[in-house]
C-alpha atoms as a PDB file:
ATOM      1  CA  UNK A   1       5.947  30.961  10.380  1.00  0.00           C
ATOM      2  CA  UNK A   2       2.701  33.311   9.879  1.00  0.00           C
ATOM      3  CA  UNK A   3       4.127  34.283   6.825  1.00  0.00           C
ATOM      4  CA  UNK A   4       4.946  30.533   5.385  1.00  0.00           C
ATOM      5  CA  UNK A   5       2.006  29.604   2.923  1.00  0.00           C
ATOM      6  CA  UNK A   6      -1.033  27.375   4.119  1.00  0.00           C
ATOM      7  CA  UNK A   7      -0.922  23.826   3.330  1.00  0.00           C
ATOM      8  CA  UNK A   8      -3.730  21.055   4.068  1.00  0.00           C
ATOM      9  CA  UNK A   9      -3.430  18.228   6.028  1.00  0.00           C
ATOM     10  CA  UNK A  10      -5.159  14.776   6.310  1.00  0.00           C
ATOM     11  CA  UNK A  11      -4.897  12.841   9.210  1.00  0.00           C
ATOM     12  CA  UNK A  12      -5.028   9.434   9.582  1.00  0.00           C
ATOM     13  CA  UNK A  13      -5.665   6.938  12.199  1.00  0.00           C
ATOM     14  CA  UNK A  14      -7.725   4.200  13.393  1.00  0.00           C
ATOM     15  CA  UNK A  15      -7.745   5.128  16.868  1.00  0.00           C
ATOM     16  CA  UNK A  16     -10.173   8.371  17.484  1.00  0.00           C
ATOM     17  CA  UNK A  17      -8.156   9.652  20.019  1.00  0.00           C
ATOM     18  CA  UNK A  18      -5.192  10.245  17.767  1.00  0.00           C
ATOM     19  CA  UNK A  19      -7.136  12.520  15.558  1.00  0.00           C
ATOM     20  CA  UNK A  20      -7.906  14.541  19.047  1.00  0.00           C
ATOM     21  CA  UNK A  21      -4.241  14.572  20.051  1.00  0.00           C
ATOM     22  CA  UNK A  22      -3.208  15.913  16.829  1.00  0.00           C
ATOM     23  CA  UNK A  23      -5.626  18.343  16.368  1.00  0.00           C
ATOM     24  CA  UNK A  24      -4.535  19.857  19.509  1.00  0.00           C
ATOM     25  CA  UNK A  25      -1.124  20.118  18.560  1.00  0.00           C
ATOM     26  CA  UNK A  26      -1.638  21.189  15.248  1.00  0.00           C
ATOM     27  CA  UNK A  27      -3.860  23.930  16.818  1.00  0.00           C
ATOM     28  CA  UNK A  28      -0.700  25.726  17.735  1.00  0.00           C
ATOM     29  CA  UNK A  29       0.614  26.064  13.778  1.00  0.00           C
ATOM     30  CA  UNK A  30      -1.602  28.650  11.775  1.00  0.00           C
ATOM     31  CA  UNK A  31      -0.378  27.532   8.714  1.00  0.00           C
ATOM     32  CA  UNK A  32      -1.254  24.167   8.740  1.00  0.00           C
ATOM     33  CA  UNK A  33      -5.237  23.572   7.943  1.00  0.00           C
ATOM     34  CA  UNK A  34      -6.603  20.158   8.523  1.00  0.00           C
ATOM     35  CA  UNK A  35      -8.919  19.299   5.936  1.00  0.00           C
ATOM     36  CA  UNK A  36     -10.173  15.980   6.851  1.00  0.00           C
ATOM     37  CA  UNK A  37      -9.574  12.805   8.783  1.00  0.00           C
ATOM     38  CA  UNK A  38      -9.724   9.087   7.612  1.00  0.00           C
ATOM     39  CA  UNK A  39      -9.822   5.853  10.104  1.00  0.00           C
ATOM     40  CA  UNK A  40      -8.819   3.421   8.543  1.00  0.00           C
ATOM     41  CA  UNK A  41      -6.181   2.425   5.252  1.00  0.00           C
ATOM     42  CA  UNK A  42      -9.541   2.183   2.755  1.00  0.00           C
ATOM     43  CA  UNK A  43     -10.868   5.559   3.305  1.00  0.00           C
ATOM     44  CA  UNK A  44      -7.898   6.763   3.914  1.00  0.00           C
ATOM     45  CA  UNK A  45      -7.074   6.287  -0.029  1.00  0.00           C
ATOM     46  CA  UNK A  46     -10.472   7.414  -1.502  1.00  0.00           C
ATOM     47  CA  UNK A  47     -10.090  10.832   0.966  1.00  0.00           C
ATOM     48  CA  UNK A  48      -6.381  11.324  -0.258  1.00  0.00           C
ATOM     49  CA  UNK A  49      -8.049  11.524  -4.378  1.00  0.00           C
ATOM     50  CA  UNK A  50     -11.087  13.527  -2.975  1.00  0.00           C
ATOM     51  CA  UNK A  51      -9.376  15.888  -0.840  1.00  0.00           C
ATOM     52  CA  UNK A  52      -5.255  16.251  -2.383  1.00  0.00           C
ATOM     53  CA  UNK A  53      -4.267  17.151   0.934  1.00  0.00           C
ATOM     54  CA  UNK A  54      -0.392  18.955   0.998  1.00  0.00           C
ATOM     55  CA  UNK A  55       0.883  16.331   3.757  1.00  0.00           C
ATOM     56  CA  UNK A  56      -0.991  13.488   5.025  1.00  0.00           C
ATOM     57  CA  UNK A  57      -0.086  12.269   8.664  1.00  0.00           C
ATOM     58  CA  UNK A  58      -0.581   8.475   8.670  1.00  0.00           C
ATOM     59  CA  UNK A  59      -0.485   5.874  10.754  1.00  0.00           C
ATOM     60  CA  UNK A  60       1.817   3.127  10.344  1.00  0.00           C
ATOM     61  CA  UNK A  61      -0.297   0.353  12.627  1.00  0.00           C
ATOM     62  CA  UNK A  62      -3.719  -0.264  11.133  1.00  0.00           C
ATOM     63  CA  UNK A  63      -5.982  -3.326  10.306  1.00  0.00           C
ATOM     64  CA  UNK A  64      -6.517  -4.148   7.175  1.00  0.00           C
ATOM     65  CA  UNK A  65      -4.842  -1.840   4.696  1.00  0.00           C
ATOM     66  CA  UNK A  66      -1.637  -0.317   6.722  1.00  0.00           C
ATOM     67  CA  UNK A  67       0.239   2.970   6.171  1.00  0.00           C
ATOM     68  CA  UNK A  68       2.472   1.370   3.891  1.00  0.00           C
ATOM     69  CA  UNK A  69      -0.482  -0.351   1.562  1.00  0.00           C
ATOM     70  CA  UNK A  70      -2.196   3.051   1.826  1.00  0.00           C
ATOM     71  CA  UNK A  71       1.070   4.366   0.014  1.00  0.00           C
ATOM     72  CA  UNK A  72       1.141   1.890  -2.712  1.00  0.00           C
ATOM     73  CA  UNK A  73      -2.680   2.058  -3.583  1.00  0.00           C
ATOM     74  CA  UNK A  74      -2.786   5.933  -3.866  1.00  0.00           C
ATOM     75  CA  UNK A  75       0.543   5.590  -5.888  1.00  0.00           C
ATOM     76  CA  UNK A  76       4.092   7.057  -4.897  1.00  0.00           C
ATOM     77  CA  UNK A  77       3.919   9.354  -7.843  1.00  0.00           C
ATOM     78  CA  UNK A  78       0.379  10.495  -6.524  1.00  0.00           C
ATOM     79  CA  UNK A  79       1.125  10.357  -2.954  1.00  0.00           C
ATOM     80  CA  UNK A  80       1.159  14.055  -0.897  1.00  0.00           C
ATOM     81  CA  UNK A  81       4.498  14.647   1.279  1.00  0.00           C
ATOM     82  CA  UNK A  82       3.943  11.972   4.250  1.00  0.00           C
ATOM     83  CA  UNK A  83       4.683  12.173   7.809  1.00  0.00           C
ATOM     84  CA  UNK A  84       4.332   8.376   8.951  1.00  0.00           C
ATOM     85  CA  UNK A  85       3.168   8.438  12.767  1.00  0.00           C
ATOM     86  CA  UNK A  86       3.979   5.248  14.664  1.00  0.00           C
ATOM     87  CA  UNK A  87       4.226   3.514  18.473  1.00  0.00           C
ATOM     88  CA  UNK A  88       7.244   1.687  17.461  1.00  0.00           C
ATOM     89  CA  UNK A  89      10.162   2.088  17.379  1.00  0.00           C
ATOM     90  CA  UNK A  90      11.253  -0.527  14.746  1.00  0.00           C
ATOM     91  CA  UNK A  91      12.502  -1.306  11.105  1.00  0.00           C
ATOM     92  CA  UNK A  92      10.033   1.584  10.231  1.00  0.00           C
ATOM     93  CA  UNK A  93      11.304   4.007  11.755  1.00  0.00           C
ATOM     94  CA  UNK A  94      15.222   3.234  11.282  1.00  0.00           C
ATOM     95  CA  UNK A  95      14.152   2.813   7.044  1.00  0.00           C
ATOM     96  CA  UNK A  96      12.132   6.507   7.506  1.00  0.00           C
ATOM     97  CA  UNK A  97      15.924   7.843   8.692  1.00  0.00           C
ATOM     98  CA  UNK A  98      17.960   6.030   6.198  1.00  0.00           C
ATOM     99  CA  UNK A  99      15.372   7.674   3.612  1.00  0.00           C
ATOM    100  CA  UNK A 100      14.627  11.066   4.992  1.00  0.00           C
ATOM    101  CA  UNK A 101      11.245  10.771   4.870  1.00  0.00           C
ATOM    102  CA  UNK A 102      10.072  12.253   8.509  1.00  0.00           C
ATOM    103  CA  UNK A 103       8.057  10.102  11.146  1.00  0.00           C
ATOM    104  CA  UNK A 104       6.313  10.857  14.698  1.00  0.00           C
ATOM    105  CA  UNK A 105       6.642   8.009  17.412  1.00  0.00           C
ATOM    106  CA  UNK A 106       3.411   8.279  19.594  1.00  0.00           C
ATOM    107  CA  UNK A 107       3.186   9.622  21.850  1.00  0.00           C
ATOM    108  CA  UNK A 108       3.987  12.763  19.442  1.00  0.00           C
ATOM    109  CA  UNK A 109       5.502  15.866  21.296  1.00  0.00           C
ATOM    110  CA  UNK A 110       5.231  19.469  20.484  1.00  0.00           C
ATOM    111  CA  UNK A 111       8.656  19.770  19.673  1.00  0.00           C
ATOM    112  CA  UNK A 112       8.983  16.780  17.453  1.00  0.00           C
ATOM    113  CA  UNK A 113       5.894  17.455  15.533  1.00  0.00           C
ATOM    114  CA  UNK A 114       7.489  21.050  14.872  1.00  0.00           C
ATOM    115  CA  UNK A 115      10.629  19.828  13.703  1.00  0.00           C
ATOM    116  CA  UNK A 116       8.643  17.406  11.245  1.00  0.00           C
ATOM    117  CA  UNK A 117       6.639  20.345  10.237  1.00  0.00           C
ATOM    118  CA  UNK A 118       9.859  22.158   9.385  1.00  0.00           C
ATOM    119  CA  UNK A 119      10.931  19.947   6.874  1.00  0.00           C
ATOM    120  CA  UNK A 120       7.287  19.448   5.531  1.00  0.00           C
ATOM    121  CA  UNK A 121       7.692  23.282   4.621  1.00  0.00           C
ATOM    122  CA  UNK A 122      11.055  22.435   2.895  1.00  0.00           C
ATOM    123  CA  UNK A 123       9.110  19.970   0.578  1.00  0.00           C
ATOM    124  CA  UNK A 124       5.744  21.991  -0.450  1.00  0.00           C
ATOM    125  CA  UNK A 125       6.741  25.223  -1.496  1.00  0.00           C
ATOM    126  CA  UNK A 126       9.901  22.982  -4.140  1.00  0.00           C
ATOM    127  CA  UNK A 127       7.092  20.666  -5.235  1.00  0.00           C
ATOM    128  CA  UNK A 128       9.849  18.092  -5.352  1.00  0.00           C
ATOM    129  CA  UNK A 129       8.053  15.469  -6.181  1.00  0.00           C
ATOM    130  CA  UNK A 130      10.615  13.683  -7.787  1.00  0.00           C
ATOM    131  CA  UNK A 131      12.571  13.610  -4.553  1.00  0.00           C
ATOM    132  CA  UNK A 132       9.497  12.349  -2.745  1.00  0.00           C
ATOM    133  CA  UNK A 133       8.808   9.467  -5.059  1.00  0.00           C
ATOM    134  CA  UNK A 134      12.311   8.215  -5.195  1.00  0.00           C
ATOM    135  CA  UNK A 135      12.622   8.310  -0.681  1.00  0.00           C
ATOM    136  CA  UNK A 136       8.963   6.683  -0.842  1.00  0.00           C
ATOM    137  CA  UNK A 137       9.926   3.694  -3.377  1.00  0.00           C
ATOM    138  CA  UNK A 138      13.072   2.847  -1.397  1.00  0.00           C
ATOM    139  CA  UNK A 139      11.403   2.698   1.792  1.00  0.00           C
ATOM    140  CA  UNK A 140       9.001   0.685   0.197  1.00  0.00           C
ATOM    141  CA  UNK A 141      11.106  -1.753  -1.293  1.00  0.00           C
ATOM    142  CA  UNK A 142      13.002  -1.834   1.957  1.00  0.00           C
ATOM    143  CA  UNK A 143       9.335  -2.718   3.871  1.00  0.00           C
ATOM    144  CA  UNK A 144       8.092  -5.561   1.286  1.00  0.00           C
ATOM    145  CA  UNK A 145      11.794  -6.921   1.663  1.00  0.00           C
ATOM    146  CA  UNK A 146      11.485  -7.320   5.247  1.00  0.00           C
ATOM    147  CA  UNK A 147       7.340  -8.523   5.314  1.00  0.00           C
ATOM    148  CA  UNK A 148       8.898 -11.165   2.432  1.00  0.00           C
ATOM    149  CA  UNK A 149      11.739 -12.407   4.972  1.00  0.00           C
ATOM    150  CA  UNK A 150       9.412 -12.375   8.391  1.00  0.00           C
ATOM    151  CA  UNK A 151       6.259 -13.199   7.373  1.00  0.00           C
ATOM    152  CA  UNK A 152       5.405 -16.870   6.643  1.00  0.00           C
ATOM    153  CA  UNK A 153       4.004 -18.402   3.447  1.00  0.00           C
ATOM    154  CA  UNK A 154      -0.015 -18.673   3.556  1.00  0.00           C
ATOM    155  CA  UNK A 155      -1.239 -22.309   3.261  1.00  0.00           C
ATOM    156  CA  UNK A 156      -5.038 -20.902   2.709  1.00  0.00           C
ATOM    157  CA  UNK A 157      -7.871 -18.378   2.830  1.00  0.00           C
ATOM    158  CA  UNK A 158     -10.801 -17.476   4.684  1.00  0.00           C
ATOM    159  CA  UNK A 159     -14.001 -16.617   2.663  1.00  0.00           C
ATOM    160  CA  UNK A 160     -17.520 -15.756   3.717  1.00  0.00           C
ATOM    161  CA  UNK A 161     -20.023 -17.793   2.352  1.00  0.00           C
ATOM    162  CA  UNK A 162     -23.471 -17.063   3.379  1.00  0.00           C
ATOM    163  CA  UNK A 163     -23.338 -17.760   6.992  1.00  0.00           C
ATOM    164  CA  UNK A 164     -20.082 -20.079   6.989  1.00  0.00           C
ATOM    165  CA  UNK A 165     -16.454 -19.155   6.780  1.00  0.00           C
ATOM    166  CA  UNK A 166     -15.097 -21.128   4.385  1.00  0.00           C
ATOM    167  CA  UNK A 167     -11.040 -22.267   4.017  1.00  0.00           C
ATOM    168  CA  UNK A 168     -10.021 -22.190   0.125  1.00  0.00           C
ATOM    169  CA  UNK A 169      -6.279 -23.708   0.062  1.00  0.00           C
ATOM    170  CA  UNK A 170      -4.072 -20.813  -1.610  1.00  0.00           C
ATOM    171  CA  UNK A 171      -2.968 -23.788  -4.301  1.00  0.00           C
ATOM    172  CA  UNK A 172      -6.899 -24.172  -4.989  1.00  0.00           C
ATOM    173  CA  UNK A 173      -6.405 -20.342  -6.290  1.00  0.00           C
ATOM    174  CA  UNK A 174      -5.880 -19.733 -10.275  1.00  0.00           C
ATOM    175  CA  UNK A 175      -5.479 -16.214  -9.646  1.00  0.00           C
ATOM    176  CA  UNK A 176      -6.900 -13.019  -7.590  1.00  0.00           C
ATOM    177  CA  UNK A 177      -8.866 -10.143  -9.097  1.00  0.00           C
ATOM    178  CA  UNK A 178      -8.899  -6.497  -7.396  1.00  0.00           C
ATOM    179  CA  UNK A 179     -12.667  -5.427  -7.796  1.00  0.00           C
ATOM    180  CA  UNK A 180     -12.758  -1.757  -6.091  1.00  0.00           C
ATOM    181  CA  UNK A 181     -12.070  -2.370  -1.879  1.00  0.00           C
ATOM    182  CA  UNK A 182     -12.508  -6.680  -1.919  1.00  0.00           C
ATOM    183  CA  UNK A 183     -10.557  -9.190  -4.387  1.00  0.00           C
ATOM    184  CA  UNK A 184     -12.119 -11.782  -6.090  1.00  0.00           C
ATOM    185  CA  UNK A 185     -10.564 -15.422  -5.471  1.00  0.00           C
ATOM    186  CA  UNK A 186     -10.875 -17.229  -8.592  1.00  0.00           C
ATOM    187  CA  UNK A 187     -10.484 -20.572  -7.658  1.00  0.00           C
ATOM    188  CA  UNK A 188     -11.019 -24.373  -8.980  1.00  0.00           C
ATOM    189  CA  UNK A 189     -14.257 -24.908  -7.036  1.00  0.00           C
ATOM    190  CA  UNK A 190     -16.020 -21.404  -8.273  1.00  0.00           C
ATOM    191  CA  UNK A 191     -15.369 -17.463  -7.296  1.00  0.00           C
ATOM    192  CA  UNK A 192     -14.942 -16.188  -3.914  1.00  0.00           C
ATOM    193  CA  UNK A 193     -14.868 -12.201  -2.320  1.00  0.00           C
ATOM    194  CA  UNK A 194     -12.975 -11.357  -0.013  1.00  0.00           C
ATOM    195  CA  UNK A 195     -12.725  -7.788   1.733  1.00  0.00           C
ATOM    196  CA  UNK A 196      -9.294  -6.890   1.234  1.00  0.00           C
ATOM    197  CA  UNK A 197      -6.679  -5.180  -1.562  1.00  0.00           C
ATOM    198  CA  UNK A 198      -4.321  -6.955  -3.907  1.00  0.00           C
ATOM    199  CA  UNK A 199      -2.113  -4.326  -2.449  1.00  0.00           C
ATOM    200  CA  UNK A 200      -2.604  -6.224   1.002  1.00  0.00           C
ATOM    201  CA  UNK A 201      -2.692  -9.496  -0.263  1.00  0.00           C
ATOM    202  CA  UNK A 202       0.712  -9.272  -2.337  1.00  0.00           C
ATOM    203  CA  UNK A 203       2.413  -7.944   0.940  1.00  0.00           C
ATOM    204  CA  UNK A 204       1.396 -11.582   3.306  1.00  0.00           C
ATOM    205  CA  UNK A 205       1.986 -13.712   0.188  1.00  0.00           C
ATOM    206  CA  UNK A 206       4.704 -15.596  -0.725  1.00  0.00           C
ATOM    207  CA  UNK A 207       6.282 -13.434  -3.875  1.00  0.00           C
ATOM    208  CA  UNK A 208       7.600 -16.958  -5.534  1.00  0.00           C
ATOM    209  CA  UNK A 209       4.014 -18.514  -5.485  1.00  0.00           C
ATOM    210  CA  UNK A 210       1.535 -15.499  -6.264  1.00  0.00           C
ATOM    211  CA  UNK A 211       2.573 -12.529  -8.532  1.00  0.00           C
ATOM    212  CA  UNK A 212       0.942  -9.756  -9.858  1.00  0.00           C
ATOM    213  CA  UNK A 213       0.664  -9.518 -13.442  1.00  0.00           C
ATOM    214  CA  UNK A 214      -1.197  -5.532 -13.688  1.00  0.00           C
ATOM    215  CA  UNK A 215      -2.646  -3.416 -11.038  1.00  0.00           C
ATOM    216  CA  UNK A 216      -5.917  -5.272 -10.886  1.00  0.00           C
ATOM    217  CA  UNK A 217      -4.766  -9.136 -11.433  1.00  0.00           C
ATOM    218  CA  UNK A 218      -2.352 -12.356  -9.289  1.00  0.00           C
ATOM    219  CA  UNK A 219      -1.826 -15.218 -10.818  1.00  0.00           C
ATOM    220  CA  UNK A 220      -1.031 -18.366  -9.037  1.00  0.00           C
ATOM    221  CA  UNK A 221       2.352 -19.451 -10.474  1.00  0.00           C
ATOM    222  CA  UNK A 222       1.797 -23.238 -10.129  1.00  0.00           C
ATOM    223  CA  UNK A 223      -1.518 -22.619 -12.426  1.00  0.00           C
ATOM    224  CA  UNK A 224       0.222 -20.885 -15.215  1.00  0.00           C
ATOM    225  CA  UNK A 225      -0.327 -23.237 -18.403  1.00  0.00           C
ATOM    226  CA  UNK A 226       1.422 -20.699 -20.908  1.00  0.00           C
ATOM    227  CA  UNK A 227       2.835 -17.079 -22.157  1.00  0.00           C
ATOM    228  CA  UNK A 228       1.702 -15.864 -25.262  1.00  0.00           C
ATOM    229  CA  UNK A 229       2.229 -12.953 -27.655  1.00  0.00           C
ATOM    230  CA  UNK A 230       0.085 -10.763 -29.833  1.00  0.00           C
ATOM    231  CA  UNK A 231       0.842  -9.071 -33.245  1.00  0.00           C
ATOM    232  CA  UNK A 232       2.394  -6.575 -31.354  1.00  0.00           C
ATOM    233  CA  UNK A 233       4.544  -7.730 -28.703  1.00  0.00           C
ATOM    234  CA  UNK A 234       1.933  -7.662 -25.633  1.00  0.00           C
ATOM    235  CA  UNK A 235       2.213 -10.618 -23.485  1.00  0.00           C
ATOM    236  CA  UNK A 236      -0.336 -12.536 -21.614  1.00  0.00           C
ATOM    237  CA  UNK A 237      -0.275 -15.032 -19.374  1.00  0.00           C
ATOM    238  CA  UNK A 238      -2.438 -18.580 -19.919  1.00  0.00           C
ATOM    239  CA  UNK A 239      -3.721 -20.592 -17.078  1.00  0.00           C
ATOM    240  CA  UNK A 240      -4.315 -24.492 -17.131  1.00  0.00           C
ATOM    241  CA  UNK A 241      -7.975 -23.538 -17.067  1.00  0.00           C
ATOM    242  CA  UNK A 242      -8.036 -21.904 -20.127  1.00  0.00           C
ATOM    243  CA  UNK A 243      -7.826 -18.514 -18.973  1.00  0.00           C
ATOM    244  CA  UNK A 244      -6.386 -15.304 -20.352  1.00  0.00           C
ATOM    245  CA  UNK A 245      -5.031 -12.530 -18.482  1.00  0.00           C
ATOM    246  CA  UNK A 246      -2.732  -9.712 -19.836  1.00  0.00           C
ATOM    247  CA  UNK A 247       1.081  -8.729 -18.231  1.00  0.00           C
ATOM    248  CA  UNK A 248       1.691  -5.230 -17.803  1.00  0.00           C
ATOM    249  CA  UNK A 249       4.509  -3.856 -19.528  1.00  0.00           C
ATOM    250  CA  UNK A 250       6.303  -2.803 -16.393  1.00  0.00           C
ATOM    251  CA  UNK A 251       5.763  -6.314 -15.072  1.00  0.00           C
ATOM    252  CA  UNK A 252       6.539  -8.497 -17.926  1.00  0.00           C
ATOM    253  CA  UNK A 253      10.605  -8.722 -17.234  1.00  0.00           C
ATOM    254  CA  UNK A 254       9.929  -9.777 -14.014  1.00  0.00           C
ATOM    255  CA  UNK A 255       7.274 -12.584 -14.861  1.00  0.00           C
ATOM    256  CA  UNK A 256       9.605 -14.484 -17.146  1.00  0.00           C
ATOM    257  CA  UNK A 257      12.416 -14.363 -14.890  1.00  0.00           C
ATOM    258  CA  UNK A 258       9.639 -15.934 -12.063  1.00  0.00           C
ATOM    259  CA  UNK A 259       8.520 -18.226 -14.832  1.00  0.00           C
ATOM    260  CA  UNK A 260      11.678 -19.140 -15.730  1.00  0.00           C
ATOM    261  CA  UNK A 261      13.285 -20.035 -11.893  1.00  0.00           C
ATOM    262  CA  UNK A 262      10.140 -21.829 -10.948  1.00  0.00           C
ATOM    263  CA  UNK A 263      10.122 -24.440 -13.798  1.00  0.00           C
END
C-alpha cells in the first residue's frame, strides 16, 4: 500500500462529525491525502472545480442540493471517482451494487472503508473515466426514475419577498432560470429568486409539466406558445408571453416528443 501512488480526497458532509470520523479512519491509509472538506451539496460543487480531488467521499443525505444533485451539477464526465457514504440502507445503495460504483453505510468501519479504498485504487491509476461516466449515468437515471415515481407533483412555490414568504402556483410559472446557486422564477405576476439549483428543482418536479430546455433554462409546458427554427436548424422554444428561449441540441428530441404527448 506505501508503495500505491497518492491520491486526494474531498470529503463531504453536512454533519461535522462525519468529517472527524473519517479523518480518523483515513488517518490509517498513507496514501490517501485529504485535501479539503465541503458541508453542504453547494460548496461541495465549487470545491470539487477548485480543488480536482482523485475521489470525493459524499454524502448521500443532505439539504438542499443532495449527493446525487452534487453529481449532476459538477457533470458525470467531470466528476472524480465517488464513494457515496450513506445511513440507509435503501434504493441507493442496492442501485450503487447493481452499478459498481462503491458506497459506505454509516456508521463506516475500518474494514469496509478499506475494501472501498481498494477498488478506488483500481480506478485512479486506469483513469477510466469512461467506465466511471457510464456506472454514474445509470445510477442516475435509475435515481431520477425512482424521485419521478415517489415523489408527488408540486402544486406551488415558496419565495421570499422582503419580509413575507410568498406562494407562486407552479402553473403561474413561464419558466425557471439557473442564475449561479438560486433560480429565477419567471412568472405572470413579475420575477422571483429562489435559493436553490435547476438541478434540484428538475429532480421534485413533475418531468411532464416542467422541462429543461439547456443547462441554465425550464420551461413550463402548459406556457409554451410555439417552436421555431433558425436559418440553420437551431430550435427555440416560444412562450405565450412572447418569450424566446433556445433548446439545446442534446435536448431538442426529447422536447418535441414532450410537446407532442402533451397536446
Amino acid at each position: 500500500m506505501h508503495d500505491s501512488p497518492v491520491m486526494s480526497a474531498l470529503l463531504v458532509d453536512d454533519e461535522p462529525a462525519a468529517h472527524l470520523g473519517m479523518r480518523a479512519l483515513l488517518a490509517e491509509h498513507p496514501d490517501i491525502r485529504i485535501v479539503g472538506e465541503a458541508h453542504d451539496g453547494h460548496d461541495a460543487v465549487r470545491r470539487i472545480g477548485e480543488l480536482r480531488p482523485d475521489v470525493v467521499f459524499l454524502d448521500v443525505q443532505m439539504p438542499g442540493l443532495d449527493g446525487f444533485d452534487v453529481v449532476r451539477a459538477v457533470g458525470v464526465d467531470r466528476m472524480p471517482a465517488v464513494v457515496f457514504v450513506t445511513a440507509h440502507d435503501t434504493f441507493a445503495v442496492r442501485a450503487f451494487e447493481v452499478r459498481a460504483v462503491d458506497y459506505l453505510l454509516k456508521p463506516v468501519s475500518a474494514d469496509r472503508l478499506a475494501q472501498a479504498l481498494t477498488r478506488m485504487r483500481a480506478f485512479a491509476p486506469l483513469k477510466d473515466a469512461a467506465m466511471l461516466e457510464q456506472r454514474l449515468s445509470a445510477l442516475l437515471d435509475e435515481v431520477q426514475v425512482a424521485r419521478t415515481a415517489s415523489a408527488p407533483a408540486s402544486a406551488s412555490f415558496l419565495v421570499r419577498n422582503g419580509s413575507r414568504d410568498v406562494v407562486v402556483p407552479a402553473d403561474d410559472v413561464d419558466w425557471i432560470e439557473a442564475d449561479d446557486y438560486c433560480v429565477v422564477l419567471h412568472a405572470r405576476r413579475g420575477a422571483h429568486v429562489m435559493r436553490d439549483t435547476l438541478v434540484a428543482l428538475e429532480a421534485r418536479l413533475p418531468s411532464r409539466s416542467f422541462v429543461r430546455i439547456h443547462r441554465s433554462a425550464m420551461i413550463n409546458v402548459k406556457r409554451v406558445a410555439a417552436l421555431e427554427r433558425n436559418a440553420i436548424g437551431a430550435l427555440y422554444v416560444v412562450l405565450v408571453n412572447g418569450t424566446r428561449l433556445p433548446v439545446s441540441r442534446s435536448r431538442k428530441a426529447g422536447l418535441i416528443e414532450l410537446l407532442g404527448q402533451a397536446r
